[in-house]
PDB file of N, CA and C in Angstrom:
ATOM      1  N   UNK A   1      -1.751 -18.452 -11.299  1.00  0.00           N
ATOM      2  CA  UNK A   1      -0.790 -17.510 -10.742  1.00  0.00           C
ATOM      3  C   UNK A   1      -1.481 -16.255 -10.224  1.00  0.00           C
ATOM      4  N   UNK A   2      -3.009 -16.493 -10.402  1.00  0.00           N
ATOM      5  CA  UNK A   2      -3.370 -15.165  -9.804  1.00  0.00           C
ATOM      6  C   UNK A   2      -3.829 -15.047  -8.458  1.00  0.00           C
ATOM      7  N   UNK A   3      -3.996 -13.914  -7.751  1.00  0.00           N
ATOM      8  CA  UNK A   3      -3.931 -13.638  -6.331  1.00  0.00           C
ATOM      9  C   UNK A   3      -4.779 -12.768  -5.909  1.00  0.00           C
ATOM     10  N   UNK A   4      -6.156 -12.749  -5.205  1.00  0.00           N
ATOM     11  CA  UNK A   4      -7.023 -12.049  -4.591  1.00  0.00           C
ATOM     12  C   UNK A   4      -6.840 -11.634  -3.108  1.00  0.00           C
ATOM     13  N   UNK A   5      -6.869 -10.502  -2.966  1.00  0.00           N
ATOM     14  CA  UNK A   5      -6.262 -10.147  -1.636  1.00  0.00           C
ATOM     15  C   UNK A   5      -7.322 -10.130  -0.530  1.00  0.00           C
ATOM     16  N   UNK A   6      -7.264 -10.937   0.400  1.00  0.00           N
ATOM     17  CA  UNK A   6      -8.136 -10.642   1.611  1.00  0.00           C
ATOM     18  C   UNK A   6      -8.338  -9.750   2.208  1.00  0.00           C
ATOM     19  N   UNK A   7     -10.117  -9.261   2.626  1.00  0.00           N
ATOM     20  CA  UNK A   7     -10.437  -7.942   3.094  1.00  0.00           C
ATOM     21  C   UNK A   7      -9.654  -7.462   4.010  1.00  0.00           C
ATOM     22  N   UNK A   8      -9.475  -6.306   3.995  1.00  0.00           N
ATOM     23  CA  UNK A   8      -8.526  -5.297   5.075  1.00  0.00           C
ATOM     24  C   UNK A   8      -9.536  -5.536   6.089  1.00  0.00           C
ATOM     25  N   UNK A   9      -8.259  -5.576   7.422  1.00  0.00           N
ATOM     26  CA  UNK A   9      -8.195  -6.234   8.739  1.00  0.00           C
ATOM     27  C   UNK A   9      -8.751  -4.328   9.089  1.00  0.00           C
ATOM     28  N   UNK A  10      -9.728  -4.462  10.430  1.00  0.00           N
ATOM     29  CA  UNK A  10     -10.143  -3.330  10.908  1.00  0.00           C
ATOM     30  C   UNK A  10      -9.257  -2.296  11.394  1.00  0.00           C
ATOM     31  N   UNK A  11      -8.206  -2.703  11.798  1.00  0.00           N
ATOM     32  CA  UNK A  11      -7.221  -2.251  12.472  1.00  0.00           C
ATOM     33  C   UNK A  11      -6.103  -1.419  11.042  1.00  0.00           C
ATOM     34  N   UNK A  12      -5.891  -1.855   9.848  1.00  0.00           N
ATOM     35  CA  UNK A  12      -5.328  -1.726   9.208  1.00  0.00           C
ATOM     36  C   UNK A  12      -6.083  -0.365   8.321  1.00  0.00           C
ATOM     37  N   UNK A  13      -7.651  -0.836   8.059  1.00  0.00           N
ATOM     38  CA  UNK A  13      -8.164  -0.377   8.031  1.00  0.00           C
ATOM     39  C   UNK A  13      -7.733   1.634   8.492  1.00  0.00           C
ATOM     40  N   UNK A  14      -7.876   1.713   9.508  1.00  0.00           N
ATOM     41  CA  UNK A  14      -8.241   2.583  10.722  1.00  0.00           C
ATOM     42  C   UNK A  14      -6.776   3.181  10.251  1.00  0.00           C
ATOM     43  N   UNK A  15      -5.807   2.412  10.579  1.00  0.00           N
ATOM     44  CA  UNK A  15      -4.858   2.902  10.284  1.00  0.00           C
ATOM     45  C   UNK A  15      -3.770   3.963   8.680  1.00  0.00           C
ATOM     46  N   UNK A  16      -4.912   3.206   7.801  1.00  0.00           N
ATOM     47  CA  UNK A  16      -4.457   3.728   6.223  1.00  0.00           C
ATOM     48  C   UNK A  16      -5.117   4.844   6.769  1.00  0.00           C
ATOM     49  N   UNK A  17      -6.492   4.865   7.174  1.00  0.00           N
ATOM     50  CA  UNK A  17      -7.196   6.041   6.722  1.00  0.00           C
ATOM     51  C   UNK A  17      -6.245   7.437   8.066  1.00  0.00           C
ATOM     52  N   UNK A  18      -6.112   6.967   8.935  1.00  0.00           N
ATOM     53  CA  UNK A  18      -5.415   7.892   9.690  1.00  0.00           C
ATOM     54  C   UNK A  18      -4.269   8.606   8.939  1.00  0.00           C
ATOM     55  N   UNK A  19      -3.530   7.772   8.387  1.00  0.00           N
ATOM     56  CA  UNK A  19      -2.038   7.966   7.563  1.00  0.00           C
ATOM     57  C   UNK A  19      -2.211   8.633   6.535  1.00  0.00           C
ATOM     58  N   UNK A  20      -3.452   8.201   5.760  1.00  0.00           N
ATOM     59  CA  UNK A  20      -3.562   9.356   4.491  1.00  0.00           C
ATOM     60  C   UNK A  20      -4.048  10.527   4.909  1.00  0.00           C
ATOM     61  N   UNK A  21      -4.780  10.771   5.745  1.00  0.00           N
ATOM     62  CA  UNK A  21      -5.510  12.022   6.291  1.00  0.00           C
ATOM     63  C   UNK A  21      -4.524  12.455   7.055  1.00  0.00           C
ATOM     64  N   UNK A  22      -3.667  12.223   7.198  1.00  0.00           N
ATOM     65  CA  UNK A  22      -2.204  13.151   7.834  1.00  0.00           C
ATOM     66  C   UNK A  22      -1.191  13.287   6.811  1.00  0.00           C
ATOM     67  N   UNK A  23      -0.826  12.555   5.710  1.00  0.00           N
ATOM     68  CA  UNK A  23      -0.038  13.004   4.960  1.00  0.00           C
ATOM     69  C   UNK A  23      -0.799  14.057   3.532  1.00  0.00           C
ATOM     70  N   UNK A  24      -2.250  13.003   3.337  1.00  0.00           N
ATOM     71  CA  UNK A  24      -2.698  13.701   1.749  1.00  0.00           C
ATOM     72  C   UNK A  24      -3.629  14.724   2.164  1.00  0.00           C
ATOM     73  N   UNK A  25      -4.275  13.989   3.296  1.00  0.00           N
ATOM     74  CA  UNK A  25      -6.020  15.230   3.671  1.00  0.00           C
ATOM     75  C   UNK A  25      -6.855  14.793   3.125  1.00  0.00           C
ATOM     76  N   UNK A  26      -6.739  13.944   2.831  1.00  0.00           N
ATOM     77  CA  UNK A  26      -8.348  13.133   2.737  1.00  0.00           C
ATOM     78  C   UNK A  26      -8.099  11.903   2.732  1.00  0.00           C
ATOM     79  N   UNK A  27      -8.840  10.615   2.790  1.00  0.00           N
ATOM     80  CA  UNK A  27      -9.475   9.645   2.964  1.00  0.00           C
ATOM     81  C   UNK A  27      -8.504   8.279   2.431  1.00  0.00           C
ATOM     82  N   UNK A  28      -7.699   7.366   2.803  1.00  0.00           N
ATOM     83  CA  UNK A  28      -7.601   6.044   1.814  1.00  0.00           C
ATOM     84  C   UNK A  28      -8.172   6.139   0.733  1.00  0.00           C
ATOM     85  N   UNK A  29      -7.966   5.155  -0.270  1.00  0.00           N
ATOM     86  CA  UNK A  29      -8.439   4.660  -1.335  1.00  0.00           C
ATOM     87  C   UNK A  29      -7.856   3.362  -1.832  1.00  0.00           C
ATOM     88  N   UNK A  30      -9.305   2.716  -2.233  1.00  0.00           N
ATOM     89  CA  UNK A  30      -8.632   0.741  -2.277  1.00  0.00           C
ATOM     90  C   UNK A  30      -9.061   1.177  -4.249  1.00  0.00           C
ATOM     91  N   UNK A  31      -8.266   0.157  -4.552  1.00  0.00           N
ATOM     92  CA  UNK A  31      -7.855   0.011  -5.630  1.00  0.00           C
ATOM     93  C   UNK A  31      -7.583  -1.685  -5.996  1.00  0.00           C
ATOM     94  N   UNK A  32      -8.118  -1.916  -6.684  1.00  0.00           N
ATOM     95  CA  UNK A  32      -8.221  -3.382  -7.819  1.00  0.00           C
ATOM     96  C   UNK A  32      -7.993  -3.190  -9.000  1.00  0.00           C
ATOM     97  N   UNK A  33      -6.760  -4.184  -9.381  1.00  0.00           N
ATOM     98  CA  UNK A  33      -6.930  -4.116 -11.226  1.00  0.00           C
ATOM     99  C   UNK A  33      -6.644  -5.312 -11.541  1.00  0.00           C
ATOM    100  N   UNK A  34      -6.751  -5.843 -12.547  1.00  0.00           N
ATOM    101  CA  UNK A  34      -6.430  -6.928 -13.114  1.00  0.00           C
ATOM    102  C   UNK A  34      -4.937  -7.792 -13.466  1.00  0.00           C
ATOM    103  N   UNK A  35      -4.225  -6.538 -13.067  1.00  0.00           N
ATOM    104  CA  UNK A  35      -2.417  -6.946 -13.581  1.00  0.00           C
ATOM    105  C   UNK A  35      -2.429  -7.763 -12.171  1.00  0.00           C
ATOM    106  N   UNK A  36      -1.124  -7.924 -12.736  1.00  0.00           N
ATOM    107  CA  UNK A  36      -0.043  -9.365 -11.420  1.00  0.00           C
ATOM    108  C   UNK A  36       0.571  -8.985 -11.089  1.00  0.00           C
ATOM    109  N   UNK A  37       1.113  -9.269  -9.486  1.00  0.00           N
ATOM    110  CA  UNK A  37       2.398  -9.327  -9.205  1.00  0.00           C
ATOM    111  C   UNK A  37       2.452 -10.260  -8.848  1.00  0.00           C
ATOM    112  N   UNK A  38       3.410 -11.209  -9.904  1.00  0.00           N
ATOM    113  CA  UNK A  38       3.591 -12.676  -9.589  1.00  0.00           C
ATOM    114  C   UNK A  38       4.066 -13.250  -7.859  1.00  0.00           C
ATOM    115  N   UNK A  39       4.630 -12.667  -7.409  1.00  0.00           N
ATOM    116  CA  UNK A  39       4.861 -12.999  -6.026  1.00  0.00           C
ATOM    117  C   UNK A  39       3.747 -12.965  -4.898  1.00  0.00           C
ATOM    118  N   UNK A  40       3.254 -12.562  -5.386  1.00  0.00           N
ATOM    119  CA  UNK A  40       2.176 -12.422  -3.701  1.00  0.00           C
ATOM    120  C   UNK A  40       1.084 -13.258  -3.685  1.00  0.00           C
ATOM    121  N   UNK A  41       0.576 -14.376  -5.042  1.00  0.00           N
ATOM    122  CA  UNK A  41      -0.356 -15.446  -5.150  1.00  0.00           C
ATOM    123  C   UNK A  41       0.678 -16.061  -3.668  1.00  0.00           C
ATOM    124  N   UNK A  42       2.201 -16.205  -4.004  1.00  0.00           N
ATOM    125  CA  UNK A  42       3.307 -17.352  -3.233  1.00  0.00           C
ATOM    126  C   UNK A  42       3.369 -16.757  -1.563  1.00  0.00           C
ATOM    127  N   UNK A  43       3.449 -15.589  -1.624  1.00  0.00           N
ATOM    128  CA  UNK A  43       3.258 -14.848   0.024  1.00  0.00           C
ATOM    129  C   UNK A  43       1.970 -15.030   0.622  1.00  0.00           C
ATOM    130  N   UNK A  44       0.831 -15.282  -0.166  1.00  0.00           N
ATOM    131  CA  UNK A  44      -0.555 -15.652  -0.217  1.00  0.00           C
ATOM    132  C   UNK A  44      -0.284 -16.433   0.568  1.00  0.00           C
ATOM    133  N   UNK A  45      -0.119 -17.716  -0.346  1.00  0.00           N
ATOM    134  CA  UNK A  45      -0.216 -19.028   0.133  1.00  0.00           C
ATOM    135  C   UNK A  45       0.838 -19.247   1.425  1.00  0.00           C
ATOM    136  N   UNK A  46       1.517 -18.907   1.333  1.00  0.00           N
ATOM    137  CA  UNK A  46       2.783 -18.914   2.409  1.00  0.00           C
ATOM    138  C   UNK A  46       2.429 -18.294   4.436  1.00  0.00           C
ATOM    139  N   UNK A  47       1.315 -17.238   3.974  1.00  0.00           N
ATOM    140  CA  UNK A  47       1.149 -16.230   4.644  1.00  0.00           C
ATOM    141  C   UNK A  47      -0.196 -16.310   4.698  1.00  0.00           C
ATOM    142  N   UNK A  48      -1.313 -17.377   4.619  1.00  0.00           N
ATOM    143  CA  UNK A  48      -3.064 -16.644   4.600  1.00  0.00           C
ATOM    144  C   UNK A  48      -3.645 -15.561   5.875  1.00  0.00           C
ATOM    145  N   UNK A  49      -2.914 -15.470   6.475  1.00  0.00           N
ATOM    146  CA  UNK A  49      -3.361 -14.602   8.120  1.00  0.00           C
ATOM    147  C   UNK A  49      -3.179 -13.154   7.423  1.00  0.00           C
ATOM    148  N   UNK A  50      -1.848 -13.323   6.738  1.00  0.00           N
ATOM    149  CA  UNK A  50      -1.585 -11.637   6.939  1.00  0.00           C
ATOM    150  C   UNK A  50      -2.349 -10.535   6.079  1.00  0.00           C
ATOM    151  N   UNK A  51      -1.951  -9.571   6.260  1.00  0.00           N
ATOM    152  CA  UNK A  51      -2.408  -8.703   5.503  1.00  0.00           C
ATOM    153  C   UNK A  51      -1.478  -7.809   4.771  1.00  0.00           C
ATOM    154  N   UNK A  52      -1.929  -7.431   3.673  1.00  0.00           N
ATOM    155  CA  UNK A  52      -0.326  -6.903   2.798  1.00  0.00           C
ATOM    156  C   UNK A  52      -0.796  -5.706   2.282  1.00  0.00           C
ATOM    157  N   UNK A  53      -0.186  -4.547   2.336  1.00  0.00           N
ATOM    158  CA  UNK A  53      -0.320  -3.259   1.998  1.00  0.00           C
ATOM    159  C   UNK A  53       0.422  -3.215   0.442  1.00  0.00           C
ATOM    160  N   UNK A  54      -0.003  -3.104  -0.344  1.00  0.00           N
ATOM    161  CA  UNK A  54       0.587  -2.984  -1.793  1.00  0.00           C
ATOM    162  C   UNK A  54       0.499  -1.574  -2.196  1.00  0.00           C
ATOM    163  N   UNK A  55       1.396  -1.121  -2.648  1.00  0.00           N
ATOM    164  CA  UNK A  55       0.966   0.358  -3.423  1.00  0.00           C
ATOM    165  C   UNK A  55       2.527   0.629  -4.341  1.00  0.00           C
ATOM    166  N   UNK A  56       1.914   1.755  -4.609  1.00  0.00           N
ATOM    167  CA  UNK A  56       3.194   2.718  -5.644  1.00  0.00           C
ATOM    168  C   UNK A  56       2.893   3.424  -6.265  1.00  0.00           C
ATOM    169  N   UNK A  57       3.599   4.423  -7.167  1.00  0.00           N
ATOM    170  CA  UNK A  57       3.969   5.602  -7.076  1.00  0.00           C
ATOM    171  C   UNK A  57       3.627   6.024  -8.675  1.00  0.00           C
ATOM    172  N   UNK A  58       2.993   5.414  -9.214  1.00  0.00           N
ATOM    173  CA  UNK A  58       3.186   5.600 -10.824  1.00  0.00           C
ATOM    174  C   UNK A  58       1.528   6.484 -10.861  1.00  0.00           C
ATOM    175  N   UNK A  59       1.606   7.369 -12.258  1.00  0.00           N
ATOM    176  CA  UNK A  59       0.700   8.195 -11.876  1.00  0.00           C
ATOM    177  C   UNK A  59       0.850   8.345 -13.619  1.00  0.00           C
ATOM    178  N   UNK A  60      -0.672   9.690 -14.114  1.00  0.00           N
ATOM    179  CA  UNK A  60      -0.370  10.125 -15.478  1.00  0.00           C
ATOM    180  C   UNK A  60       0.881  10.218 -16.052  1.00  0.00           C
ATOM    181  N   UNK A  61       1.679  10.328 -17.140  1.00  0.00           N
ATOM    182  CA  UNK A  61       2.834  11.094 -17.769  1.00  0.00           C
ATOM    183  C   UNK A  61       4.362   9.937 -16.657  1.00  0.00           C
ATOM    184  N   UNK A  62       3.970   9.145 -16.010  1.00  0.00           N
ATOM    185  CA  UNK A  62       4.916   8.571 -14.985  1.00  0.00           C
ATOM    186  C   UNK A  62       6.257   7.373 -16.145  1.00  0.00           C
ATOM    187  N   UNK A  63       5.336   7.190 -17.223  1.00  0.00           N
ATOM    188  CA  UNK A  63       6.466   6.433 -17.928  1.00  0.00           C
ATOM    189  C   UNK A  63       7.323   5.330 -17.412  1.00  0.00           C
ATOM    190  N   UNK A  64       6.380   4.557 -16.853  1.00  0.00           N
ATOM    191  CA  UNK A  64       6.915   3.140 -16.150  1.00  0.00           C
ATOM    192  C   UNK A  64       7.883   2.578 -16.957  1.00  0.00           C
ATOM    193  N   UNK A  65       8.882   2.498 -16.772  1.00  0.00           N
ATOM    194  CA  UNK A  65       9.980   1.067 -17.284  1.00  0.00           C
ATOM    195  C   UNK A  65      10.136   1.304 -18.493  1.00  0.00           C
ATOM    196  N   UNK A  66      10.329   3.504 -18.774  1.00  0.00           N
ATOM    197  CA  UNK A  66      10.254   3.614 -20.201  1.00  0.00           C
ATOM    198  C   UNK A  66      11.063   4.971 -20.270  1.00  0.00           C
ATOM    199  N   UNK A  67      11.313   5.469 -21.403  1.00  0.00           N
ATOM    200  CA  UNK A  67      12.134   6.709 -21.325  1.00  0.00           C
ATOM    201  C   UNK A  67      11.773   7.990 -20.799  1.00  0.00           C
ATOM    202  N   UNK A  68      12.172   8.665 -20.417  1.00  0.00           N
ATOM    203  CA  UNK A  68      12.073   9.790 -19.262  1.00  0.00           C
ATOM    204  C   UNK A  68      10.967   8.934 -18.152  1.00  0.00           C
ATOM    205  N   UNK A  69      11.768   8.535 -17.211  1.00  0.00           N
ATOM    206  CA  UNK A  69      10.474   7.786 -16.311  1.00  0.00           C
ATOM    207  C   UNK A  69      10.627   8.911 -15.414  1.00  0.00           C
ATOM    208  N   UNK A  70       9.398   9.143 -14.629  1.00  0.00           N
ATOM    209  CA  UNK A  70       9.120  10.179 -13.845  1.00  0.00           C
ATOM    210  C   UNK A  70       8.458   9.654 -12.622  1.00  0.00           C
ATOM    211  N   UNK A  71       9.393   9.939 -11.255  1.00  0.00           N
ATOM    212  CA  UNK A  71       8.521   9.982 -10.207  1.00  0.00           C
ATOM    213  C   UNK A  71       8.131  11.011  -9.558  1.00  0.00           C
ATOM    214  N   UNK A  72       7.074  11.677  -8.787  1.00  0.00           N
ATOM    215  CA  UNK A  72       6.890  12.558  -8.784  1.00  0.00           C
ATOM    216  C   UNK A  72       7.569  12.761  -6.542  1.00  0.00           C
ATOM    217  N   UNK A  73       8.183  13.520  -6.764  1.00  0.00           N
ATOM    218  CA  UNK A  73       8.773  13.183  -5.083  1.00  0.00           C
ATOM    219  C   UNK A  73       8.244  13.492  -4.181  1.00  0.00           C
ATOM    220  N   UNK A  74       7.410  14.244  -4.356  1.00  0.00           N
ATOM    221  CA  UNK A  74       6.555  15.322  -3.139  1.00  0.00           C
ATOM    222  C   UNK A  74       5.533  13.710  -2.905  1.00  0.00           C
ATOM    223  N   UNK A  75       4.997  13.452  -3.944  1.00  0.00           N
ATOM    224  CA  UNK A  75       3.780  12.155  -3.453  1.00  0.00           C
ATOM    225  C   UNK A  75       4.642  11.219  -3.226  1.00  0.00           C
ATOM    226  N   UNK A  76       5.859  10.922  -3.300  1.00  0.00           N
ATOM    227  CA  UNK A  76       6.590   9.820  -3.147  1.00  0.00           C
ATOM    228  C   UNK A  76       7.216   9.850  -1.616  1.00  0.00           C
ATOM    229  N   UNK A  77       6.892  11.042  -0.980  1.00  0.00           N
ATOM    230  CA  UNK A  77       7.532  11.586   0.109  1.00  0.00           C
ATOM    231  C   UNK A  77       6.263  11.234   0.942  1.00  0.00           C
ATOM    232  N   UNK A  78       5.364  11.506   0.627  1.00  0.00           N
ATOM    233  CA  UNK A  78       4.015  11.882   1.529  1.00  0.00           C
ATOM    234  C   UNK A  78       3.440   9.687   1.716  1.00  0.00           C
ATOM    235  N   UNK A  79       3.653   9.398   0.754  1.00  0.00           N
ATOM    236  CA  UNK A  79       3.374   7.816   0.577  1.00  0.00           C
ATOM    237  C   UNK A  79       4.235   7.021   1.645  1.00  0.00           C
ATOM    238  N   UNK A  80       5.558   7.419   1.659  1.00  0.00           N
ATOM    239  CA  UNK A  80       6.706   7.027   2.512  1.00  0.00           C
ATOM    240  C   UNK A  80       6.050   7.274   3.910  1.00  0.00           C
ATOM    241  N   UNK A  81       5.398   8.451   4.040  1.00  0.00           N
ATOM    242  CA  UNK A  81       4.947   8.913   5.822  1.00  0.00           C
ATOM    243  C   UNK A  81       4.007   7.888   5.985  1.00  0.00           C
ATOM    244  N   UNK A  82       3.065   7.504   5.127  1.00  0.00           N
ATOM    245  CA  UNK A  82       1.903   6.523   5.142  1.00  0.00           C
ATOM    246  C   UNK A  82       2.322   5.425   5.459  1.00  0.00           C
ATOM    247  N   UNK A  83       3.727   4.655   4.865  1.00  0.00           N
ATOM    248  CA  UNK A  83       3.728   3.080   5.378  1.00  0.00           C
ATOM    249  C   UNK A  83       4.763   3.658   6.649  1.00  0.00           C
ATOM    250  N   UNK A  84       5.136   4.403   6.792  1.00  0.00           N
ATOM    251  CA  UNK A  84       5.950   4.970   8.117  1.00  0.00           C
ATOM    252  C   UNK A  84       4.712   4.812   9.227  1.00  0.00           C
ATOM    253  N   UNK A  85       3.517   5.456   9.146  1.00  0.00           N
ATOM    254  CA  UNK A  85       2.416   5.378  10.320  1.00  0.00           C
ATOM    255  C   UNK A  85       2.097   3.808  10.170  1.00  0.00           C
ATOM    256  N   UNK A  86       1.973   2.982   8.979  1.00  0.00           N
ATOM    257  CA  UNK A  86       1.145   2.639   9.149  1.00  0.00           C
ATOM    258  C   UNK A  86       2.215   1.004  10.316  1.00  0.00           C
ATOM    259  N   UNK A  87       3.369   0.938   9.786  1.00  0.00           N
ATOM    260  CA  UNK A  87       4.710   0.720  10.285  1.00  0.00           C
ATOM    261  C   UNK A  87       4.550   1.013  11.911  1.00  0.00           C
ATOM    262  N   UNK A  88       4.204   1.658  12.341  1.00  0.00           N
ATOM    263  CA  UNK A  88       4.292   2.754  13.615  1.00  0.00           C
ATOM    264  C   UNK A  88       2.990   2.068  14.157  1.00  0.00           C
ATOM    265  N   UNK A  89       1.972   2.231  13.763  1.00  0.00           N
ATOM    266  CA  UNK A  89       0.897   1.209  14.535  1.00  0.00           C
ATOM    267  C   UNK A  89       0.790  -0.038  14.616  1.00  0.00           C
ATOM    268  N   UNK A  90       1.187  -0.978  13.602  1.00  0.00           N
ATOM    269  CA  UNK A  90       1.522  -2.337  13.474  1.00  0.00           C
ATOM    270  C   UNK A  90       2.245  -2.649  14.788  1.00  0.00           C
ATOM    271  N   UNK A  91       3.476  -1.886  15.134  1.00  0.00           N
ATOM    272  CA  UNK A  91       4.188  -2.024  16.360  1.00  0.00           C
ATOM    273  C   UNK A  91       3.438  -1.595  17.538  1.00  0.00           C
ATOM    274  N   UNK A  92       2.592  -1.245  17.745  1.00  0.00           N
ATOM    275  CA  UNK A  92       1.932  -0.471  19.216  1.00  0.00           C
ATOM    276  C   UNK A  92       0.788  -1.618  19.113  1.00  0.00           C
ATOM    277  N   UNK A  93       0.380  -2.078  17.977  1.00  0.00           N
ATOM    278  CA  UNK A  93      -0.608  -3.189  18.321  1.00  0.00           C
ATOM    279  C   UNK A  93      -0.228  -4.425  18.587  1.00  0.00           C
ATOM    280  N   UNK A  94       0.993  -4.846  17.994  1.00  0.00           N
ATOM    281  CA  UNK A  94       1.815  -6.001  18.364  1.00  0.00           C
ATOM    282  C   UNK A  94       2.293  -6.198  19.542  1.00  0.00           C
ATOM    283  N   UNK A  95       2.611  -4.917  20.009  1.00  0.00           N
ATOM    284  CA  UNK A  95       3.460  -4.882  21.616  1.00  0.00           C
ATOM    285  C   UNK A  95       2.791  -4.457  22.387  1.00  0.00           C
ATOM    286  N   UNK A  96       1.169  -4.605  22.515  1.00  0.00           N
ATOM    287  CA  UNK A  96       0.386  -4.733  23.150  1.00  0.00           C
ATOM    288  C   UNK A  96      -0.358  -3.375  24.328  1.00  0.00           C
TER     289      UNK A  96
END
């Protein structure tokens, strides 16, 4: 059930790093861990071309799926602009 994600496409690439350096001010950052999300081995297999942007919002003190859960909105706002650009170039490269 587990799922290794194929290297980021150049274009996608180009594009995180544009999106974070306009919403955060500095640079992307790739990230690997060992947990699952059982669905995306199946989008994997379903999908080997694509490329899949995974992220979220959980941070120190964030209390995932626990009492006082905390999101923090300002980064939850600024993350939103990121798949918004990155949304926004996907379409200008598709439509040629």
């Amino acid at each position: 059930s587990g799922w290794n994600a194929p290297d980021v496409a150049p274009w996608l690439d180009a594009s995180l790093e544009k999106a974070s350096q306009a919403a955060f001010g500095q640079g992307v950052m790739y990230m690997g861990e060992g947990g699952t999300i059982p669905f995306m081995a199946m989008l994997g297999d379903f999908f080997p071309e694509a490329q899949f942007m995974i992220t979220g919002v959980l941070g120190p003190n964030s209390n995932a799926h626990g009492p006082n859960e905390f999101l923090h909105l300002e980064f939850a706002r600024k993350l939103n602009a990121c798949v918004a650009q990155v949304i926004e170039d996907h379409y200008h490269r598709a439509s040629g």
